[in-house]
N, C-alpha and C. Protein backbone atom coordinates (compact mmCIF):
# COMPACT_ATOMS: atom_id res chain seq x y z
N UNK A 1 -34.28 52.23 44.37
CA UNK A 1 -34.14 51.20 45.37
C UNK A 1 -33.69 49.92 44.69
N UNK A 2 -32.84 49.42 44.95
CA UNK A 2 -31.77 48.26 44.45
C UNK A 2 -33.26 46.67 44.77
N UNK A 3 -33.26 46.16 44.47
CA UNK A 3 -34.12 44.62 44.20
C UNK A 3 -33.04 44.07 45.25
N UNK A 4 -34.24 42.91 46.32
CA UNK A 4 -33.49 42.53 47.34
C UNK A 4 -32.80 41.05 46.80
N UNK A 5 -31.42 40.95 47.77
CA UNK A 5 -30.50 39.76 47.17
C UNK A 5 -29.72 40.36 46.11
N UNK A 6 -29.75 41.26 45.50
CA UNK A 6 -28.80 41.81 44.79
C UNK A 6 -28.30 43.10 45.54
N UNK A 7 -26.57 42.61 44.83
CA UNK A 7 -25.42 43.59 45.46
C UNK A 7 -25.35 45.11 44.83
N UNK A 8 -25.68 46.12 45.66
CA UNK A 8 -24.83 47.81 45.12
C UNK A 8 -23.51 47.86 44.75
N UNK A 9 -23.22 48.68 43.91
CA UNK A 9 -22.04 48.54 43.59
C UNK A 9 -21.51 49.39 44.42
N UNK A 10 -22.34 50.37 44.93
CA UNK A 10 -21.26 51.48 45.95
C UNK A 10 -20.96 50.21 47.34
N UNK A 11 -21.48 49.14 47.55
CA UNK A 11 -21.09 48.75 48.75
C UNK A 11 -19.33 48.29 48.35
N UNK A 12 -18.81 48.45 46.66
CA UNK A 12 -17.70 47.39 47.03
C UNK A 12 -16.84 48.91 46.72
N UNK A 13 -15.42 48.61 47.97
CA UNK A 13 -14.52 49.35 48.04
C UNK A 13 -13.00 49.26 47.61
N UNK A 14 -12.47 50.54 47.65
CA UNK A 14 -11.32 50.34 46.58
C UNK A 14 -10.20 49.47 47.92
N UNK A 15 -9.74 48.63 47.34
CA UNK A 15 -8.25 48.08 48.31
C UNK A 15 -7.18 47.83 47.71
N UNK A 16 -5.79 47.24 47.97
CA UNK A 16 -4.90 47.55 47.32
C UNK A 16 -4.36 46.31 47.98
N UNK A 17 -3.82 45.55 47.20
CA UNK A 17 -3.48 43.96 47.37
C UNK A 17 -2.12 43.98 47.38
N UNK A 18 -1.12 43.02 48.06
CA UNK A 18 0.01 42.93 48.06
C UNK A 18 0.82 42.05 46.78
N UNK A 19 0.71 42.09 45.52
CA UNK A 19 1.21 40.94 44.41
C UNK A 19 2.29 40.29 45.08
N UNK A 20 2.60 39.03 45.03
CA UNK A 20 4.01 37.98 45.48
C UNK A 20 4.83 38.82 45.00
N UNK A 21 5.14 39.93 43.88
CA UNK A 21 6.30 40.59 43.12
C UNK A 21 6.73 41.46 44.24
N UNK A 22 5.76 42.10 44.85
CA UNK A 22 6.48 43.14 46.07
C UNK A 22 6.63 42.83 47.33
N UNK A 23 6.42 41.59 47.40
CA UNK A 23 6.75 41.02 48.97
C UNK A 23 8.22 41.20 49.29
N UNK A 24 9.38 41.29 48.78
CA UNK A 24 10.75 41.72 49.19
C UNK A 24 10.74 42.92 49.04
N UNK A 25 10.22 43.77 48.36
CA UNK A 25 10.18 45.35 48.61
C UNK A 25 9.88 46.07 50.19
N UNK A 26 8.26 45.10 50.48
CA UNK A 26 7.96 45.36 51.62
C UNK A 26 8.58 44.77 52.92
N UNK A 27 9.72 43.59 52.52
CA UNK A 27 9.92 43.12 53.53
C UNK A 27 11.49 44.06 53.84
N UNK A 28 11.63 45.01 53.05
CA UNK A 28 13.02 46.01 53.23
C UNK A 28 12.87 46.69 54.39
N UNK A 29 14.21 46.96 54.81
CA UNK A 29 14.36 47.61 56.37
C UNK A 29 14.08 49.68 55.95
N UNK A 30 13.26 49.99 56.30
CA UNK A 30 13.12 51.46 55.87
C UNK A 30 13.70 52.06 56.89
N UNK A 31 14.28 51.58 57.56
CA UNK A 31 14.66 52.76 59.22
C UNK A 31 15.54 51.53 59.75
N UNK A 32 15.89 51.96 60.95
CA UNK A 32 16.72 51.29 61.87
C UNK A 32 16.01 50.12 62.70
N UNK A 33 16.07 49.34 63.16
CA UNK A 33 15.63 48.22 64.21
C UNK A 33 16.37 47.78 65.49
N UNK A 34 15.57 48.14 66.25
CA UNK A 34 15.76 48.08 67.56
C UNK A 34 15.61 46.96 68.72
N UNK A 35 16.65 46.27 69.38
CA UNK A 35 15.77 45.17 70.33
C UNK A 35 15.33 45.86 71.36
N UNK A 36 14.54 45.10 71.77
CA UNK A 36 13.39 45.65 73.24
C UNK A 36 13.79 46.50 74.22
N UNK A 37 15.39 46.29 74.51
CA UNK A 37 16.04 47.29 75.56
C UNK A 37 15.93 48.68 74.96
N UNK A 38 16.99 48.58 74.11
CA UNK A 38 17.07 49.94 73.12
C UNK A 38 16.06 50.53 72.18
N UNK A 39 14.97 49.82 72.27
CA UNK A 39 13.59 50.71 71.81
C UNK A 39 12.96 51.34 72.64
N UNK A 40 12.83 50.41 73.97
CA UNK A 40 12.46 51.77 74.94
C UNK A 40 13.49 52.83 74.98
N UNK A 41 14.30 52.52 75.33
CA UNK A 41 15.34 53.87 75.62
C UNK A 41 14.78 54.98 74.58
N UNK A 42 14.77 54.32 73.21
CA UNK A 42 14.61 55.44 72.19
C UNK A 42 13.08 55.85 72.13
N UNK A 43 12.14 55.22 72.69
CA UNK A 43 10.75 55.33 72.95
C UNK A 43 10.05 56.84 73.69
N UNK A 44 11.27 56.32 74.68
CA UNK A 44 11.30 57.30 76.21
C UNK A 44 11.20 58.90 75.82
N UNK A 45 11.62 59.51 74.92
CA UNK A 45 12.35 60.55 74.27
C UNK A 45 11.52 60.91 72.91
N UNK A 46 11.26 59.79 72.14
CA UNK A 46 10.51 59.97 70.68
C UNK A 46 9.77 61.34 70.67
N UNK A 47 9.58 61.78 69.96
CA UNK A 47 8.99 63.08 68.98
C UNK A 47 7.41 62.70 68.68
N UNK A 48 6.85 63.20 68.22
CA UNK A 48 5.66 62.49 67.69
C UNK A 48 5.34 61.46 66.58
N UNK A 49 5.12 60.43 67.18
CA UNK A 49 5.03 59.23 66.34
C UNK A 49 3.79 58.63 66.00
N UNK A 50 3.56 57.37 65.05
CA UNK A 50 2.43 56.91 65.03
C UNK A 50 3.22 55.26 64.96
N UNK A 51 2.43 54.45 65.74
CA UNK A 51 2.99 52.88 66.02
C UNK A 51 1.41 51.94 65.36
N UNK A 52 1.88 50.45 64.39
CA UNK A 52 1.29 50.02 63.82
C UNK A 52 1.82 48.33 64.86
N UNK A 53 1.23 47.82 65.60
CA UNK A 53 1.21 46.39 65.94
C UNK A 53 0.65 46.84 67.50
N UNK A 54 0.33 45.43 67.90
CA UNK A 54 0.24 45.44 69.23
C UNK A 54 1.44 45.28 70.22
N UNK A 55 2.21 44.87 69.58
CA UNK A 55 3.55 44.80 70.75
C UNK A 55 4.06 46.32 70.68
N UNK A 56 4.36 47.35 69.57
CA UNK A 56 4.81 48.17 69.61
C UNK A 56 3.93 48.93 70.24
N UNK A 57 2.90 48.81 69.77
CA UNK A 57 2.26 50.30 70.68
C UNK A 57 2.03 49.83 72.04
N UNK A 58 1.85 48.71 72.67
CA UNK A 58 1.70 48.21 73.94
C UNK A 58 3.32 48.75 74.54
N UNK A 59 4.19 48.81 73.70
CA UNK A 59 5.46 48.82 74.59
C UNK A 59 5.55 50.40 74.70
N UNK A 60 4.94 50.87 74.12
CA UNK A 60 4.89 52.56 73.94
C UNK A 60 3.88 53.06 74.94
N UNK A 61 2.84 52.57 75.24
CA UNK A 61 2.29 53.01 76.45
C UNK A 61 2.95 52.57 77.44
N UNK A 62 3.72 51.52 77.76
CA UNK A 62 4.15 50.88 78.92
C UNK A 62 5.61 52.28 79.09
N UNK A 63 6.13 53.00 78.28
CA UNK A 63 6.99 53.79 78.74
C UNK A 63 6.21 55.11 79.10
N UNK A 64 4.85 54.80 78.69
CA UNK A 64 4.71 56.48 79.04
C UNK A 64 4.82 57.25 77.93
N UNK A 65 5.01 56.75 76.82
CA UNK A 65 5.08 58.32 75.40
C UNK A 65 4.28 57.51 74.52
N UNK A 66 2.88 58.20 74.64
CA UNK A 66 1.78 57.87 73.55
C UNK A 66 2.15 57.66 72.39
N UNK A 67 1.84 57.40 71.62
CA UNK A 67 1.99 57.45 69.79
C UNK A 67 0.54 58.41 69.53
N UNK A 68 0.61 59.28 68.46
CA UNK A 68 -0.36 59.61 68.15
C UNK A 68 -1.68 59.16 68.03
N UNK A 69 -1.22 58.16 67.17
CA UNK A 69 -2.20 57.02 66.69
C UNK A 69 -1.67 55.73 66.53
N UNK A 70 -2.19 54.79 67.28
CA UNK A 70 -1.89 53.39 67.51
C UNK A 70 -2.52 52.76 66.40
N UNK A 71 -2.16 51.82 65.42
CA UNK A 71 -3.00 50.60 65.05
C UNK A 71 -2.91 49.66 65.68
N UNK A 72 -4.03 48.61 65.93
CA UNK A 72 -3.94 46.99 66.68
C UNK A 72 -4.83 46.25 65.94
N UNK A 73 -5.01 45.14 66.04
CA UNK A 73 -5.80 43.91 65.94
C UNK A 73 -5.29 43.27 67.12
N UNK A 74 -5.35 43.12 67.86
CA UNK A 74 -4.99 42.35 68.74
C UNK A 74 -4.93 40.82 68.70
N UNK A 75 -4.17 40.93 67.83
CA UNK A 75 -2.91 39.42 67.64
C UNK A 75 -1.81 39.85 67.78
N UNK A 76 -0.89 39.04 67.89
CA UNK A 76 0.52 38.53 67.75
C UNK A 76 1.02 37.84 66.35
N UNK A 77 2.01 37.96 66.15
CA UNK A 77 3.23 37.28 65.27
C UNK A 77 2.78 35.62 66.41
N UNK A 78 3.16 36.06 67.68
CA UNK A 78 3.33 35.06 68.06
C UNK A 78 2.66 34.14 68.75
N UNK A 79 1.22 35.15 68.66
CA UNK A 79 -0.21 34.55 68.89
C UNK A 79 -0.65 35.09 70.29
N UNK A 80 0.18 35.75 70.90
CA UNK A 80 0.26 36.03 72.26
C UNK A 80 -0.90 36.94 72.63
N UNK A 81 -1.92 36.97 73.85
CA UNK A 81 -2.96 37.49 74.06
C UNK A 81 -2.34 38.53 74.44
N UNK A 82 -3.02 39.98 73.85
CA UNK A 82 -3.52 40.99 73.85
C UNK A 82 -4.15 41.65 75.10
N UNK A 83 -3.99 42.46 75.96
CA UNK A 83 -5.14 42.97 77.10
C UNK A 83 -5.54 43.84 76.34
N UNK A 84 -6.77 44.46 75.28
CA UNK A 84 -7.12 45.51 75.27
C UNK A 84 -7.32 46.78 76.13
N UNK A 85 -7.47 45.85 77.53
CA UNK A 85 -7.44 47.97 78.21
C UNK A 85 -5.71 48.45 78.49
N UNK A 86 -5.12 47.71 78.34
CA UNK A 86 -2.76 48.12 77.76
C UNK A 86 -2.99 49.31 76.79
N UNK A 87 -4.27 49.21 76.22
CA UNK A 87 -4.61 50.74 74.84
C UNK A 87 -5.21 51.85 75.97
N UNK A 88 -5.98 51.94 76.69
CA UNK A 88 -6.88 52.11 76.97
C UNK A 88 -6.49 53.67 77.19
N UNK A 89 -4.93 54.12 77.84
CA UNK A 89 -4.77 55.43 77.78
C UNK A 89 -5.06 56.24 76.18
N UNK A 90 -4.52 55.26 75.12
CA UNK A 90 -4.58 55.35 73.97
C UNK A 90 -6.12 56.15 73.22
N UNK A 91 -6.80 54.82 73.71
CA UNK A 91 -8.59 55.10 72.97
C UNK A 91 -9.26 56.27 73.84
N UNK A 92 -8.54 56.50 74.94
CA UNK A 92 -9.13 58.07 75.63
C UNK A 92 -9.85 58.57 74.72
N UNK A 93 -8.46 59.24 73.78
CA UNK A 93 -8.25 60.07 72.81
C UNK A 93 -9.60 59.71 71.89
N UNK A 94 -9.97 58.56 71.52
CA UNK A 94 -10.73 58.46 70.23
C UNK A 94 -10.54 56.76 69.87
N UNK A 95 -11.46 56.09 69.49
CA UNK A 95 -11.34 54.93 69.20
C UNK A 95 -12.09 54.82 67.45
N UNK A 96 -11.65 54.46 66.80
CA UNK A 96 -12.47 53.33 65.53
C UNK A 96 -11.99 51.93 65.38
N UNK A 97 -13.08 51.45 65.01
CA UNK A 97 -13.07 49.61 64.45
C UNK A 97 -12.90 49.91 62.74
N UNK A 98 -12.05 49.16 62.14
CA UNK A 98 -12.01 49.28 60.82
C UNK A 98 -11.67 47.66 60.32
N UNK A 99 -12.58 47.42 59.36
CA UNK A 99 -12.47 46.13 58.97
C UNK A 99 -11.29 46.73 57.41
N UNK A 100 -10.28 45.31 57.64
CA UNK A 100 -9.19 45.16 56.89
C UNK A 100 -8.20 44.17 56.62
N UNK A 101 -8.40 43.13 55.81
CA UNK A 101 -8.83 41.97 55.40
C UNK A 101 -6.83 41.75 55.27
N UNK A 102 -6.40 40.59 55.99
CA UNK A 102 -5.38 40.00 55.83
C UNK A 102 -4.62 40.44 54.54
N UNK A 103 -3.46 40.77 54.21
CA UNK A 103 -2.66 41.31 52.71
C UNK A 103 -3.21 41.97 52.01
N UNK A 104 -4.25 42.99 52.57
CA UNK A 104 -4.97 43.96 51.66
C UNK A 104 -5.02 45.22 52.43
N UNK A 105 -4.53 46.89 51.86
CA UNK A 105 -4.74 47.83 52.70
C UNK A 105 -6.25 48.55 52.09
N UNK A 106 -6.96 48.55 52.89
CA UNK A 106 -8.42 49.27 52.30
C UNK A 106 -8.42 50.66 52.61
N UNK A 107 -9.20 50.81 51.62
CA UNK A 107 -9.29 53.13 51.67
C UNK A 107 -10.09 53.04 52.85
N UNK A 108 -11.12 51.89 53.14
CA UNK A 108 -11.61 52.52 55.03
C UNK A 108 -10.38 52.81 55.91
N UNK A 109 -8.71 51.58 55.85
CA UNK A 109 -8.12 52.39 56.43
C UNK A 109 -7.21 52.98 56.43
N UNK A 110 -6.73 53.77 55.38
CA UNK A 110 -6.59 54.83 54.71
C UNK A 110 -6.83 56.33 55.57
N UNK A 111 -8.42 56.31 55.41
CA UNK A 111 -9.25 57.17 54.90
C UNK A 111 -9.16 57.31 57.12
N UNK A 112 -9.57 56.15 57.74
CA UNK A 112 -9.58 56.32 59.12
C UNK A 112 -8.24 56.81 59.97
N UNK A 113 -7.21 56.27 59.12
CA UNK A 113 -5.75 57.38 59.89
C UNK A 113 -5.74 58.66 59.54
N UNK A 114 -6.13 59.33 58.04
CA UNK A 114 -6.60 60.49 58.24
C UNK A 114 -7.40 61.07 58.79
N UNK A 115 -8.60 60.59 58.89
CA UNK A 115 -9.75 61.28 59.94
C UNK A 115 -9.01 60.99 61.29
N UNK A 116 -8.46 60.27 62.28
CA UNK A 116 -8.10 60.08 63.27
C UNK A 116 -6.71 61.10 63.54
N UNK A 117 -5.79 61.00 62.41
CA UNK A 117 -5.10 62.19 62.84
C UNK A 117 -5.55 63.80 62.81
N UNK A 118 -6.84 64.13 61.91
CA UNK A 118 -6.72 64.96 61.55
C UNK A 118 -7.97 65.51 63.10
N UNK A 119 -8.50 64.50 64.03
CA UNK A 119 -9.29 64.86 65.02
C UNK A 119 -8.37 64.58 66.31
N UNK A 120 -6.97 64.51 65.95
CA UNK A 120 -6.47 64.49 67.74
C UNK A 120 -5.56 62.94 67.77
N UNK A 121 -5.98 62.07 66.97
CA UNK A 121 -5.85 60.79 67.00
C UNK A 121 -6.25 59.49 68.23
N UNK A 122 -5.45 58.76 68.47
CA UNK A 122 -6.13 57.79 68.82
C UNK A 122 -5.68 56.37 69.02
N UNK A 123 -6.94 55.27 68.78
CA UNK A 123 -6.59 54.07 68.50
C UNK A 123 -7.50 53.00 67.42
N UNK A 124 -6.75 52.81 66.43
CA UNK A 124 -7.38 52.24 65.46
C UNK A 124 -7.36 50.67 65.29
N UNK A 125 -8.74 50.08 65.77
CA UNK A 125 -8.75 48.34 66.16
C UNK A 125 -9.07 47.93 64.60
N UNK A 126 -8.34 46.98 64.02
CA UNK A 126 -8.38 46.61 63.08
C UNK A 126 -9.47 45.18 62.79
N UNK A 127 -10.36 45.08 62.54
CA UNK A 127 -10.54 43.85 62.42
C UNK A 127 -10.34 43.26 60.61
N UNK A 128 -9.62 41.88 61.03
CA UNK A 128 -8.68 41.57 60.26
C UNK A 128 -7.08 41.60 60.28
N UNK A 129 -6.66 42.45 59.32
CA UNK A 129 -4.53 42.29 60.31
C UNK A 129 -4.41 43.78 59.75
N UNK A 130 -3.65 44.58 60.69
CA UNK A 130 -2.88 45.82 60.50
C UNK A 130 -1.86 46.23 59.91
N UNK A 131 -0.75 45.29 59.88
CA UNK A 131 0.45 45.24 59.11
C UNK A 131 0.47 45.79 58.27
N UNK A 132 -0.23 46.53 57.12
CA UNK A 132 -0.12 47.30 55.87
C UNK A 132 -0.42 48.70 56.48
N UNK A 133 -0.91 48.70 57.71
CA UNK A 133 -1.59 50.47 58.38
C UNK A 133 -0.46 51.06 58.41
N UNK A 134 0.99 50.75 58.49
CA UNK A 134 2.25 51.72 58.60
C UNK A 134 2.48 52.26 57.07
N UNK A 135 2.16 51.59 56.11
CA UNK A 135 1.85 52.31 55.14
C UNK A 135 1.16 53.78 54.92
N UNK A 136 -0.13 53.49 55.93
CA UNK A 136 -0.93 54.55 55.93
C UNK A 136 -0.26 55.58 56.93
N UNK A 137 0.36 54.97 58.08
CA UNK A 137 0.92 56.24 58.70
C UNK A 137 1.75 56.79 58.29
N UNK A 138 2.97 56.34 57.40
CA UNK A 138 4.06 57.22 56.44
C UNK A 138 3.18 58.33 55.89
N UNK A 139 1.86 57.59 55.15
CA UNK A 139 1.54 58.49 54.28
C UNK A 139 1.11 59.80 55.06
N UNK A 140 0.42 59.61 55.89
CA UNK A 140 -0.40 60.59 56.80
C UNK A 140 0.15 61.40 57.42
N UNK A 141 0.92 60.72 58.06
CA UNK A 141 1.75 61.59 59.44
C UNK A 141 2.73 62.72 58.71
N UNK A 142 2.81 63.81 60.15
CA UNK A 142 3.36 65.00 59.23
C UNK A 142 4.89 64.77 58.82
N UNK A 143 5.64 65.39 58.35
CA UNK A 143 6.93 65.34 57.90
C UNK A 143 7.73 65.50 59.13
N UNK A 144 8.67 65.06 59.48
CA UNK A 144 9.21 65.02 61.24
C UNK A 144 8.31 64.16 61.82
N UNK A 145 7.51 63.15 61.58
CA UNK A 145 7.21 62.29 63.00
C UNK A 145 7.64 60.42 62.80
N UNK A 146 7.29 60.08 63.23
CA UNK A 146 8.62 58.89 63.10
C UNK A 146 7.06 57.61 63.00
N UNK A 147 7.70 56.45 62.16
CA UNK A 147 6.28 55.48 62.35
C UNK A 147 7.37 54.01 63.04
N UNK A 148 6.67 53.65 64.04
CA UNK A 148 7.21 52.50 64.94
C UNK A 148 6.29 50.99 64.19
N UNK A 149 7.08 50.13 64.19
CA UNK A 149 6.37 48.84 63.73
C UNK A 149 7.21 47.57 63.92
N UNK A 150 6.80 46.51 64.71
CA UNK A 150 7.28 45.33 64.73
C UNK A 150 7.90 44.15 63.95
N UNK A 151 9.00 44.38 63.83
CA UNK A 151 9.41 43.35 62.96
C UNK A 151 9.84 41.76 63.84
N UNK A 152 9.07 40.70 63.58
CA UNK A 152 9.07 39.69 64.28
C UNK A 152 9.97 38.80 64.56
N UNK A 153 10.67 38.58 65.73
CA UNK A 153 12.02 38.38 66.10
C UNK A 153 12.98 38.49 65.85
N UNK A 154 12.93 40.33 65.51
CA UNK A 154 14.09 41.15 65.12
C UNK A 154 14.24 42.44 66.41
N UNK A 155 12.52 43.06 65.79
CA UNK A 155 12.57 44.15 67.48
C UNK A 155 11.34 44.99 66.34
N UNK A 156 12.14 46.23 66.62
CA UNK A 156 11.49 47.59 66.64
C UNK A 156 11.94 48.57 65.20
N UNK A 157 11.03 48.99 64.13
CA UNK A 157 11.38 49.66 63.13
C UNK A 157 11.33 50.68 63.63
N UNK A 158 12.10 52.07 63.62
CA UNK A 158 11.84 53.36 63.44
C UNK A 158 11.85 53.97 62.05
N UNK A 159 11.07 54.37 61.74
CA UNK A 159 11.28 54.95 59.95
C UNK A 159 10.65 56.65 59.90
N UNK A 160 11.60 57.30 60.00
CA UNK A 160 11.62 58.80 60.13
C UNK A 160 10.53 59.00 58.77
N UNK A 161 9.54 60.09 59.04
CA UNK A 161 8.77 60.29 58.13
C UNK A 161 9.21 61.62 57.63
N UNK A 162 9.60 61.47 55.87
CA UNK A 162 10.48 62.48 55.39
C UNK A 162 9.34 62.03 53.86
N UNK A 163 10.28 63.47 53.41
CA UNK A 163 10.04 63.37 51.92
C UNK A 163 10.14 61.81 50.92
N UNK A 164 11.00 61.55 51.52
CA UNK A 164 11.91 60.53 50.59
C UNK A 164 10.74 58.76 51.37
N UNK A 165 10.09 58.93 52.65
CA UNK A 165 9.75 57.86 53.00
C UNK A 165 8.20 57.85 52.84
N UNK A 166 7.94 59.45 52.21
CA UNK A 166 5.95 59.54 51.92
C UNK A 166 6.05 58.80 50.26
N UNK A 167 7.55 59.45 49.25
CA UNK A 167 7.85 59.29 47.91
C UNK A 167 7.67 57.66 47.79
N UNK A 168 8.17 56.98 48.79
CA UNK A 168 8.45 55.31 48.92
C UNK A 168 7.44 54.71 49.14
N UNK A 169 6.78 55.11 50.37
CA UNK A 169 5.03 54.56 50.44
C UNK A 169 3.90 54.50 48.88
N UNK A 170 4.21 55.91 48.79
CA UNK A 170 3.18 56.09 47.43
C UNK A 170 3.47 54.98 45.99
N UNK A 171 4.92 55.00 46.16
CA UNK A 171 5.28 54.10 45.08
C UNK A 171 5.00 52.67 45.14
N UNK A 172 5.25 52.38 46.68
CA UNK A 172 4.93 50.92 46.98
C UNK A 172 3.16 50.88 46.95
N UNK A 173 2.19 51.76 47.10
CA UNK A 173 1.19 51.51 46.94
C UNK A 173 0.22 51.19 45.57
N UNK A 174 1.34 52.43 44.92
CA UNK A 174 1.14 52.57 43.31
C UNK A 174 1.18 50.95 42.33
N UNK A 175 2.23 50.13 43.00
CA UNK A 175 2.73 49.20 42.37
C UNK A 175 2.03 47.52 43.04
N UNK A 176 0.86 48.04 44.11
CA UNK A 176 -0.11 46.92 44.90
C UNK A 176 -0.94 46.85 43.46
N UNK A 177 -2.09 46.12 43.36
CA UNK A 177 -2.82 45.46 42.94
C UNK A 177 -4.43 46.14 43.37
N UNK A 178 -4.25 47.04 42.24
CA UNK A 178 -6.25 47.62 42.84
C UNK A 178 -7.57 46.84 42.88
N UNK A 179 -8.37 46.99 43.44
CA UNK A 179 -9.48 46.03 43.50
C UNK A 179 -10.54 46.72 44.12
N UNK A 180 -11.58 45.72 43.60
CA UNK A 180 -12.92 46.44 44.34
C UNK A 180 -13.15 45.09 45.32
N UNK A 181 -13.63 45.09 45.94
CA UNK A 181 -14.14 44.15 47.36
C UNK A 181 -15.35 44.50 47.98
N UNK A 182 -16.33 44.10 47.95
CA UNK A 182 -17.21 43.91 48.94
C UNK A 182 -16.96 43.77 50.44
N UNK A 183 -16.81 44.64 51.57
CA UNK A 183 -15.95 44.32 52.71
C UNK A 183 -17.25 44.53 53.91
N UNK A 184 -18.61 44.24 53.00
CA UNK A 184 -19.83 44.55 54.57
C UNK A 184 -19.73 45.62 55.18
N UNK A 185 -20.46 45.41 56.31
CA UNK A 185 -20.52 46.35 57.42
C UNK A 185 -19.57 45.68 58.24
């Protein structure tokens, strides 16, 4: 039994930091981009996908073709309120809360797009920011399914999940910044 006021070390978890060196790596176009007209169109039709923002996956229920697995925090780029029940066909399926700390991707969520795809999927509420979770869906999602993500007053990423875009994730993760963090309950 650990002495109270002092920290376990199993409470601190592995995360993976963004260094200033790979911020133009990550800010590269991996797929095509779409404005709002022509993302639905291509929405309408999609294959099995997984969508990382609230505008994208909000615009993906609004056509009617689920994403497997949604990430949100429900913010905006542009600060714009959120309705959480716009998910709500979404979290049917399955809901988790995963804390995940602004420019950092944590193995909780990691570790929660695999458990979520591997039970049906879902919707994954981020507390903190999501933006690094399309990382996790390249990695996750099967080979043939496509990951949707918002690029802010541009439109809509599609980035076909292939060999060549799981090879790119891993490398860009390889080359983050490991850490241990204390991230609570």
């Amino acid at each position: 039994m650990r002495a109270v006021g002092t920290r376990s070390g199993s409470s601190e978890e592995r995360v993976w930091a963004v260094p200033e060196s790979l911020r133009p790596s990550l800010a590269r176009r991996y797929g095509p981009v779409y404005d709002d007209v022509e993302a639905r169109k291509r929405l309408r039709n999609l294959g099995p996908f997984g969508s990382c923002g609230d505008r994208v996956t909000t615009l993906a229920v609004s056509v009617g073709n689920l994403p497997i697995l949604g990430i949100v925090d429900y913010k905006t780029q542009r600060h714009e309120a959120i309705d959480p029940s716009s998910f709500a066909p979404l979290a049917a399926r399955g809901r988790r809360r995963v804390k995940n700390p602004a420019g950092l991707l944590t193995e909780r969520l990691r570790r929660a797009v695999k458990e979520m795809l591997a039970a049906g999927g879902g919707l994954i509420e981020v507390d903190g920011e999501e933006d690094l979770g399309s990382l996790a869906l390249v990695e996750s999602l099967p080979l043939g399914a496509t990951v949707i993500y918002g690029i802010p007053g541009e439109g809509v990423s599609f980035v076909a999940v292939d060999r060549i875009a799981k090879e790119s994730v891993r490398a860009l993760i390889a080359q983050m910044e490991l850490r241990k963090v204390d991230l609570g309950d």
